[in-house]
PDB file of N, CA and C in Angstrom:
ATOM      1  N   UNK A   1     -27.948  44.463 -78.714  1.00  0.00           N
ATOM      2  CA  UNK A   1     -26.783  44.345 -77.864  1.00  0.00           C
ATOM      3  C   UNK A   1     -25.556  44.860 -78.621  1.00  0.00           C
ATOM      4  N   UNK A   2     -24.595  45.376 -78.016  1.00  0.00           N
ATOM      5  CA  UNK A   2     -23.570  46.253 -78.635  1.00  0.00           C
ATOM      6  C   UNK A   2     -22.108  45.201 -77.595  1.00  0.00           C
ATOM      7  N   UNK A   3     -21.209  45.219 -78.287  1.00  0.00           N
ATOM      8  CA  UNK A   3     -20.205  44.494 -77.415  1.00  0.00           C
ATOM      9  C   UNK A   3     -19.367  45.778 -77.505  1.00  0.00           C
ATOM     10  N   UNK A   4     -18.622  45.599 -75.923  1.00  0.00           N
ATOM     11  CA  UNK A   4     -17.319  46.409 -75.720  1.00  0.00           C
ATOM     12  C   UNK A   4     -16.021  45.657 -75.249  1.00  0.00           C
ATOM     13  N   UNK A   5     -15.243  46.196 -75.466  1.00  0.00           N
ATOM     14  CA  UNK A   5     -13.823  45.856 -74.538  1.00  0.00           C
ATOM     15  C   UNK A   5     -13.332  46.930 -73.871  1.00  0.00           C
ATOM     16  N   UNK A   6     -12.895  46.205 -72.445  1.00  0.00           N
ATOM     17  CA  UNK A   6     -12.096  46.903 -71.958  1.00  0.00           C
ATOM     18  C   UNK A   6     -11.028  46.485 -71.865  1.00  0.00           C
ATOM     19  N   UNK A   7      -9.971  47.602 -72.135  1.00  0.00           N
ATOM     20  CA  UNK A   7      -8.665  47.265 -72.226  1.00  0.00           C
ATOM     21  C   UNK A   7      -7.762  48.687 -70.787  1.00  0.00           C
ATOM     22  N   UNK A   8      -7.180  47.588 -70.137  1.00  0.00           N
ATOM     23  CA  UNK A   8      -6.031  48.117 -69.521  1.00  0.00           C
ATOM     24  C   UNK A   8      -4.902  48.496 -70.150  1.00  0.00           C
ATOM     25  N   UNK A   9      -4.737  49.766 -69.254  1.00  0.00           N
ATOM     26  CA  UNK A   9      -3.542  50.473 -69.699  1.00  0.00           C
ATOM     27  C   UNK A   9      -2.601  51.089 -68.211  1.00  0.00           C
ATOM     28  N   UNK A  10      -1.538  50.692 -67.967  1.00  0.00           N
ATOM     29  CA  UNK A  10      -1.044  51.367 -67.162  1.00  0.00           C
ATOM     30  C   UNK A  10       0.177  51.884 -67.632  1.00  0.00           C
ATOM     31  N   UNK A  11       0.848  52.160 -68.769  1.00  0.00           N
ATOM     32  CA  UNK A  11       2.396  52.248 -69.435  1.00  0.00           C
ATOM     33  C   UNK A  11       2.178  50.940 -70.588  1.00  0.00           C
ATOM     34  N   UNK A  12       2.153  49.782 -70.502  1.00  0.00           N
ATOM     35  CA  UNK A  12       1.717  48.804 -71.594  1.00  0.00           C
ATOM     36  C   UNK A  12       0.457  48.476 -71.664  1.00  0.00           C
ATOM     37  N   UNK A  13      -0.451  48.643 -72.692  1.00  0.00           N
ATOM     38  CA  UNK A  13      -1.794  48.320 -72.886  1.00  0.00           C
ATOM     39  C   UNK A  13      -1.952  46.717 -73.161  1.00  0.00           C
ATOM     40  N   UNK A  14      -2.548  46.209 -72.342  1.00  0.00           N
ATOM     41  CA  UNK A  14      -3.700  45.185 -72.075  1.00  0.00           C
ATOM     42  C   UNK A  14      -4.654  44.971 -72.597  1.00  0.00           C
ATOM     43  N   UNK A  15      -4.776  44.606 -74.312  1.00  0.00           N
ATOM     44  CA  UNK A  15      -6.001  44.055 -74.926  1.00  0.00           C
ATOM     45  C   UNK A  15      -6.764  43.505 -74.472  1.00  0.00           C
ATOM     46  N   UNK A  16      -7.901  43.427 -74.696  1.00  0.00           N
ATOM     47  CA  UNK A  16      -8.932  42.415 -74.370  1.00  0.00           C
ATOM     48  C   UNK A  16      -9.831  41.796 -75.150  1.00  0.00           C
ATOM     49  N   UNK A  17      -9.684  40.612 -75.555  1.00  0.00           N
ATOM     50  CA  UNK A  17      -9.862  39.990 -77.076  1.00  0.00           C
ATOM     51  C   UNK A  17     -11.424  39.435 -77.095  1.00  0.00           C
ATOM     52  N   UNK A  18     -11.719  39.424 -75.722  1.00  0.00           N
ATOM     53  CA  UNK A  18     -13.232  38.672 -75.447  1.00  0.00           C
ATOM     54  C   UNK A  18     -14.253  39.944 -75.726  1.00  0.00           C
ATOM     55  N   UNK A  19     -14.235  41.191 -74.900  1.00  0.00           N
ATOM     56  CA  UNK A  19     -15.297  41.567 -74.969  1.00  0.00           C
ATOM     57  C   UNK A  19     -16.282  41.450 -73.847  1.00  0.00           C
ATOM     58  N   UNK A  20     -17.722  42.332 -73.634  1.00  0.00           N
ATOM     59  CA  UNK A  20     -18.833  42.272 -72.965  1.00  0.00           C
ATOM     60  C   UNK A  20     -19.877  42.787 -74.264  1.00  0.00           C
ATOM     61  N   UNK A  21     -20.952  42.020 -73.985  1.00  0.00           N
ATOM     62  CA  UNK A  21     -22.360  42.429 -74.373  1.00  0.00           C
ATOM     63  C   UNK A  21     -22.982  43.294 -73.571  1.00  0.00           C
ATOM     64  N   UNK A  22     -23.452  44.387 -73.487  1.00  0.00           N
ATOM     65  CA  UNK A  22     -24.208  45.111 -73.135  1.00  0.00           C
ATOM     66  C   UNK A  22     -25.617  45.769 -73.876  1.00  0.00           C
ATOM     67  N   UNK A  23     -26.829  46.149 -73.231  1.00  0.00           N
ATOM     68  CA  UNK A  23     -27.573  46.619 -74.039  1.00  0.00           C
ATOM     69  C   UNK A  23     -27.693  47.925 -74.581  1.00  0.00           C
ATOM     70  N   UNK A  24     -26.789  48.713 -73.431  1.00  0.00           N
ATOM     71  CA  UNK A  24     -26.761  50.559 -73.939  1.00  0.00           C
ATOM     72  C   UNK A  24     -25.565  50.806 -73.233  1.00  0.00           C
ATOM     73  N   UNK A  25     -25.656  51.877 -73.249  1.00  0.00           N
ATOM     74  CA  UNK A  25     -24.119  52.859 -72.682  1.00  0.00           C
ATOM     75  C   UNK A  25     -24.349  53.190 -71.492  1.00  0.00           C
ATOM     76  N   UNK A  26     -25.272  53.608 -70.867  1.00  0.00           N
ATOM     77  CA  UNK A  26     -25.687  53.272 -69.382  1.00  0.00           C
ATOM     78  C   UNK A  26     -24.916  51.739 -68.564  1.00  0.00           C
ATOM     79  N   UNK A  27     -24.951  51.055 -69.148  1.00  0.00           N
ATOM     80  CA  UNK A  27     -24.562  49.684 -68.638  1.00  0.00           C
ATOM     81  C   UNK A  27     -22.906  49.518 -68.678  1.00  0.00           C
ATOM     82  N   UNK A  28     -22.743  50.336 -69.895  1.00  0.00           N
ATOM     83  CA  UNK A  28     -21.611  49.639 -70.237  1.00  0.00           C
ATOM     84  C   UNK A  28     -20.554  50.693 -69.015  1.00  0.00           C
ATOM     85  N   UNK A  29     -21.134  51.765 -69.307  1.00  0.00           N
ATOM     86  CA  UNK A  29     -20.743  52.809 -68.038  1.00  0.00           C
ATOM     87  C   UNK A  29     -20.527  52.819 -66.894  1.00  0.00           C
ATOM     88  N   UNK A  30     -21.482  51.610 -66.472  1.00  0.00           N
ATOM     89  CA  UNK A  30     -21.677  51.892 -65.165  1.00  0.00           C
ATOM     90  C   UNK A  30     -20.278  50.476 -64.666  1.00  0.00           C
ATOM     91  N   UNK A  31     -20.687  49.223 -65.805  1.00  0.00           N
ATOM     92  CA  UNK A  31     -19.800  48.559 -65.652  1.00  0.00           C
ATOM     93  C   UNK A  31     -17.996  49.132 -65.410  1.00  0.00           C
ATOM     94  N   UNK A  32     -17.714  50.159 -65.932  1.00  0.00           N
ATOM     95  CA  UNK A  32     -16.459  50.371 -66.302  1.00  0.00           C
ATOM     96  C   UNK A  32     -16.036  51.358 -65.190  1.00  0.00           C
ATOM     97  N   UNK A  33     -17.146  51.783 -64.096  1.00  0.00           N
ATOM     98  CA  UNK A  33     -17.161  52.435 -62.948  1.00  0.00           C
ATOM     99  C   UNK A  33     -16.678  51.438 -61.826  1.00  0.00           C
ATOM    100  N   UNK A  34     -17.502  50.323 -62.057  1.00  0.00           N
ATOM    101  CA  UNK A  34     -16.853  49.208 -60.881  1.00  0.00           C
ATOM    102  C   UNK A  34     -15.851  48.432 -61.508  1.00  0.00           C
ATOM    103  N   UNK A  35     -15.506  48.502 -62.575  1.00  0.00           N
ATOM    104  CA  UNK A  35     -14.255  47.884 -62.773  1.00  0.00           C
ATOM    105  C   UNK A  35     -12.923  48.806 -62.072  1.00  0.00           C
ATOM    106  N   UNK A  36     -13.178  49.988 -62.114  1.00  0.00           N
ATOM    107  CA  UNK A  36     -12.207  51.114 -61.735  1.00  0.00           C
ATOM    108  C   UNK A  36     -12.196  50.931 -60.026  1.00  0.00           C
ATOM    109  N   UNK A  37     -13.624  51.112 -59.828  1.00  0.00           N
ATOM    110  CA  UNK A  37     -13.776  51.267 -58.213  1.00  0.00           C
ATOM    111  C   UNK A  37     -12.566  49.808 -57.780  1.00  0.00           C
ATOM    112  N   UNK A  38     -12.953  48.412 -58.261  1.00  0.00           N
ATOM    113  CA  UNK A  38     -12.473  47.326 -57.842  1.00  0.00           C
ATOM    114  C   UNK A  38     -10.396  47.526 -57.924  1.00  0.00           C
ATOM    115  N   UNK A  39     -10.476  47.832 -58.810  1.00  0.00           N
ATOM    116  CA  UNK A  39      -8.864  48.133 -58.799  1.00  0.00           C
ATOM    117  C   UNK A  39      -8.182  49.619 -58.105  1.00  0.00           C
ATOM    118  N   UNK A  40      -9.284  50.433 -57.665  1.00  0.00           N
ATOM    119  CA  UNK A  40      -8.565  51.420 -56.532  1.00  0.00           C
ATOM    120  C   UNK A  40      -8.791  50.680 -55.442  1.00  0.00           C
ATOM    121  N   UNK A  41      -9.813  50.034 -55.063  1.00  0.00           N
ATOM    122  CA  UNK A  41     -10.335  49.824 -53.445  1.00  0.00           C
ATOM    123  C   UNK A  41      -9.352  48.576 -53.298  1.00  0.00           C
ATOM    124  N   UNK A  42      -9.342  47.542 -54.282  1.00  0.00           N
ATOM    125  CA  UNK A  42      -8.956  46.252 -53.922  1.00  0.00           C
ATOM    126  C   UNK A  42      -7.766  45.936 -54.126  1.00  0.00           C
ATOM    127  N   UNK A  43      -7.015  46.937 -55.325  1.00  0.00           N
ATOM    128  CA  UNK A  43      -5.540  46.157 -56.205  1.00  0.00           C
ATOM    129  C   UNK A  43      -4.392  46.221 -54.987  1.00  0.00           C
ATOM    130  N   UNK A  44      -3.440  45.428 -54.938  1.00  0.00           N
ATOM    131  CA  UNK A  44      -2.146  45.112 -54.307  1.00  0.00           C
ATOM    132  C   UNK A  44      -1.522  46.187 -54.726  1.00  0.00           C
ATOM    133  N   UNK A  45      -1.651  46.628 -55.851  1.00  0.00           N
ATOM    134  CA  UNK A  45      -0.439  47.766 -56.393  1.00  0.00           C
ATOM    135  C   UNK A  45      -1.454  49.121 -56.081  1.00  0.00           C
ATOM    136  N   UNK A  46      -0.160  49.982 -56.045  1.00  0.00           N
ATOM    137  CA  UNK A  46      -0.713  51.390 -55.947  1.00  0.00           C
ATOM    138  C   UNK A  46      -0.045  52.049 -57.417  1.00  0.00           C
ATOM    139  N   UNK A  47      -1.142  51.674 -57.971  1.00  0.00           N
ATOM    140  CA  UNK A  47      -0.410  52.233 -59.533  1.00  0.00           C
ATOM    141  C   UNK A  47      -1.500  53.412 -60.142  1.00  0.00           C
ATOM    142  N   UNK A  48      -1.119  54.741 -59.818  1.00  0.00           N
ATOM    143  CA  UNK A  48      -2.148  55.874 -59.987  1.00  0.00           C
ATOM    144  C   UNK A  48      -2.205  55.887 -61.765  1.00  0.00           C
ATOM    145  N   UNK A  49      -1.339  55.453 -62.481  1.00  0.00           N
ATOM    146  CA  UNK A  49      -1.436  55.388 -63.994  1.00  0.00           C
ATOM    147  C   UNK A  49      -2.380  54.771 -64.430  1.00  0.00           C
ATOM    148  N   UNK A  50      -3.000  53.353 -63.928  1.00  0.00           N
ATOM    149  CA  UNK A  50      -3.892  52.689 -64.494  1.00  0.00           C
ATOM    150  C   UNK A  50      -5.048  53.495 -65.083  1.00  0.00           C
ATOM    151  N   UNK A  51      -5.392  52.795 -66.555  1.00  0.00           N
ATOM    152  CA  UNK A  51      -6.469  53.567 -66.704  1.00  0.00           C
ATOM    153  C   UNK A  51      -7.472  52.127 -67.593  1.00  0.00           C
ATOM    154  N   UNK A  52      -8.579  52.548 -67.570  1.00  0.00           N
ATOM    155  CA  UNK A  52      -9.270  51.637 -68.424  1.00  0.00           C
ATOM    156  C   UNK A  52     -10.017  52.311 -69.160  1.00  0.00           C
ATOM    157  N   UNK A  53      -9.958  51.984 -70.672  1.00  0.00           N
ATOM    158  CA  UNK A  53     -10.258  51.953 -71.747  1.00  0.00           C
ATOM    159  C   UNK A  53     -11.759  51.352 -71.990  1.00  0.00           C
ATOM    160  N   UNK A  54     -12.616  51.813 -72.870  1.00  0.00           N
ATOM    161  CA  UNK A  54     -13.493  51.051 -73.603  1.00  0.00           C
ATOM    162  C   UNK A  54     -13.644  51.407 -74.923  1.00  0.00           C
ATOM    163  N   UNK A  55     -13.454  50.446 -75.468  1.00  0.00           N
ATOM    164  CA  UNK A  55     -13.255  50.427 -77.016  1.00  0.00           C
ATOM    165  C   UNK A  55     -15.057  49.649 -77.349  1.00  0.00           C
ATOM    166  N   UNK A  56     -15.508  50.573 -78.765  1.00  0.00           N
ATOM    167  CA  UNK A  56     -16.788  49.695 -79.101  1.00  0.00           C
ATOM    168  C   UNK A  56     -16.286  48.785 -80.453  1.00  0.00           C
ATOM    169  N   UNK A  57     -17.107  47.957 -80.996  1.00  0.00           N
ATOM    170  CA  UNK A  57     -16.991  46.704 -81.768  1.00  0.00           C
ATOM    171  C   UNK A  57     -16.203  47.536 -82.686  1.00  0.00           C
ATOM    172  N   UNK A  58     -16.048  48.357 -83.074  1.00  0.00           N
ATOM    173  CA  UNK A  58     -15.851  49.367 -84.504  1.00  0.00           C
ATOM    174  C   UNK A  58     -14.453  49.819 -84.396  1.00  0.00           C
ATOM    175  N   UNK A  59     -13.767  49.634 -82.848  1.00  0.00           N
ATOM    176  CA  UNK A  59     -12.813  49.924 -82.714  1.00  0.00           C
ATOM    177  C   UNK A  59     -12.354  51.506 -82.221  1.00  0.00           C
ATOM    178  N   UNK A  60     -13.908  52.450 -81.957  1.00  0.00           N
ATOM    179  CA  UNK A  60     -13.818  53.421 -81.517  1.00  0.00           C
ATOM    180  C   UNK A  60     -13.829  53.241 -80.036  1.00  0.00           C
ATOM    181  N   UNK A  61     -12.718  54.183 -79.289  1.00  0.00           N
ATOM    182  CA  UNK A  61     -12.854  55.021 -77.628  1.00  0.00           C
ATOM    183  C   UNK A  61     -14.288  55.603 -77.489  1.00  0.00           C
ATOM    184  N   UNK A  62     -14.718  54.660 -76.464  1.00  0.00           N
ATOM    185  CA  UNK A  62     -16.063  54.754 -75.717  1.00  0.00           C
ATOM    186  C   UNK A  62     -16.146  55.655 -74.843  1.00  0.00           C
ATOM    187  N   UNK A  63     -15.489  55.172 -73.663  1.00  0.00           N
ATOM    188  CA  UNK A  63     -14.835  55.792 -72.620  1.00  0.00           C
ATOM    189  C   UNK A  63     -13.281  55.925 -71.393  1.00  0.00           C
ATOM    190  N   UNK A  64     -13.042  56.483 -70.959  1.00  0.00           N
ATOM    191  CA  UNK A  64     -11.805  56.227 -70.403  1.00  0.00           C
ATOM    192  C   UNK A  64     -11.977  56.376 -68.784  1.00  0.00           C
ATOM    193  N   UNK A  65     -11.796  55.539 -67.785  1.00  0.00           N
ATOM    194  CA  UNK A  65     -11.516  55.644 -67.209  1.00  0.00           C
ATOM    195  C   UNK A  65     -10.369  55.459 -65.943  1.00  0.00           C
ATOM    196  N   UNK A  66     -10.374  56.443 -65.076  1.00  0.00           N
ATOM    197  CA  UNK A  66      -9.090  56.586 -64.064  1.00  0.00           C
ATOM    198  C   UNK A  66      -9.672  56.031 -62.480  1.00  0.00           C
ATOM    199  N   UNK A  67      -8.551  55.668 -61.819  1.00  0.00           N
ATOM    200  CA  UNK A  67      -8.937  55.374 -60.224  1.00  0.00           C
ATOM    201  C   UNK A  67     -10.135  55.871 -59.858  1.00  0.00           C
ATOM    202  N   UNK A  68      -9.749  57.269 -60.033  1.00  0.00           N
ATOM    203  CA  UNK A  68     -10.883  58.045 -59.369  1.00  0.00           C
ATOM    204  C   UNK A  68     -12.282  58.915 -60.355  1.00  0.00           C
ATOM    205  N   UNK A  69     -12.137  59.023 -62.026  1.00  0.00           N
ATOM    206  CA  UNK A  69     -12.962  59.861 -62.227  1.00  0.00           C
ATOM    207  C   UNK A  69     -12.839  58.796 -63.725  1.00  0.00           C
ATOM    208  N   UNK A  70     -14.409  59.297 -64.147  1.00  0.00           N
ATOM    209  CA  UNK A  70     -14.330  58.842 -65.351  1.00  0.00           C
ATOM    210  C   UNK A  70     -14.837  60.053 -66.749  1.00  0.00           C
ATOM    211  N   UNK A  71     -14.994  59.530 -67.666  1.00  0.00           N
ATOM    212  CA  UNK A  71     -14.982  60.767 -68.664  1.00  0.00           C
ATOM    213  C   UNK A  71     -15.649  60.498 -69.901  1.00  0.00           C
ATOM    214  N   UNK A  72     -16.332  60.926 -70.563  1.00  0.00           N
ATOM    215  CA  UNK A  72     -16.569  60.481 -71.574  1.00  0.00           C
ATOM    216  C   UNK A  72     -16.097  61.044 -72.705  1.00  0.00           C
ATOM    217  N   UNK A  73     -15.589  59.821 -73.832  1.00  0.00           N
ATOM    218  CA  UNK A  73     -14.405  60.136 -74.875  1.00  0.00           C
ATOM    219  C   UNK A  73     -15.000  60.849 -76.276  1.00  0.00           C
TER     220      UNK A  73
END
């Protein structure tokens, strides 16, 4: 198991001190797809800046993702 964080960023970044366990990057990926989907489809704000971050235990950019697309870092 590998832990990640995701951290929000929209103009001030949003640590995230807890973390997820995941078993591969497939997971952790797919997780960070519906975290994105949930804050375009669902958020109150229309804030096209948001982005989410995944940082691995080591402190390296995993991946980044936006509203609409994601990327690998």
């Amino acid at each position: 198991m590998q832990k990640f964080f995701f951290e929000m960023k929209d103009g001030v970044p949003m640590r995230d001190r807890v973390g997820i366990d995941f078993k591969g990057n497939l997971e952790t990926i797919e997780h960070c797809k519906e975290l994105a989907q949930h804050f375009r489809d669902d958020s109150l704000r229309d804030d096209k800046d948001l982005e989410i971050s995944v940082v691995n235990a080591l402190g390296r950019a995993f991946i980044a993702s936006s509203f609409t697309a994601i990327k690998a870092a």
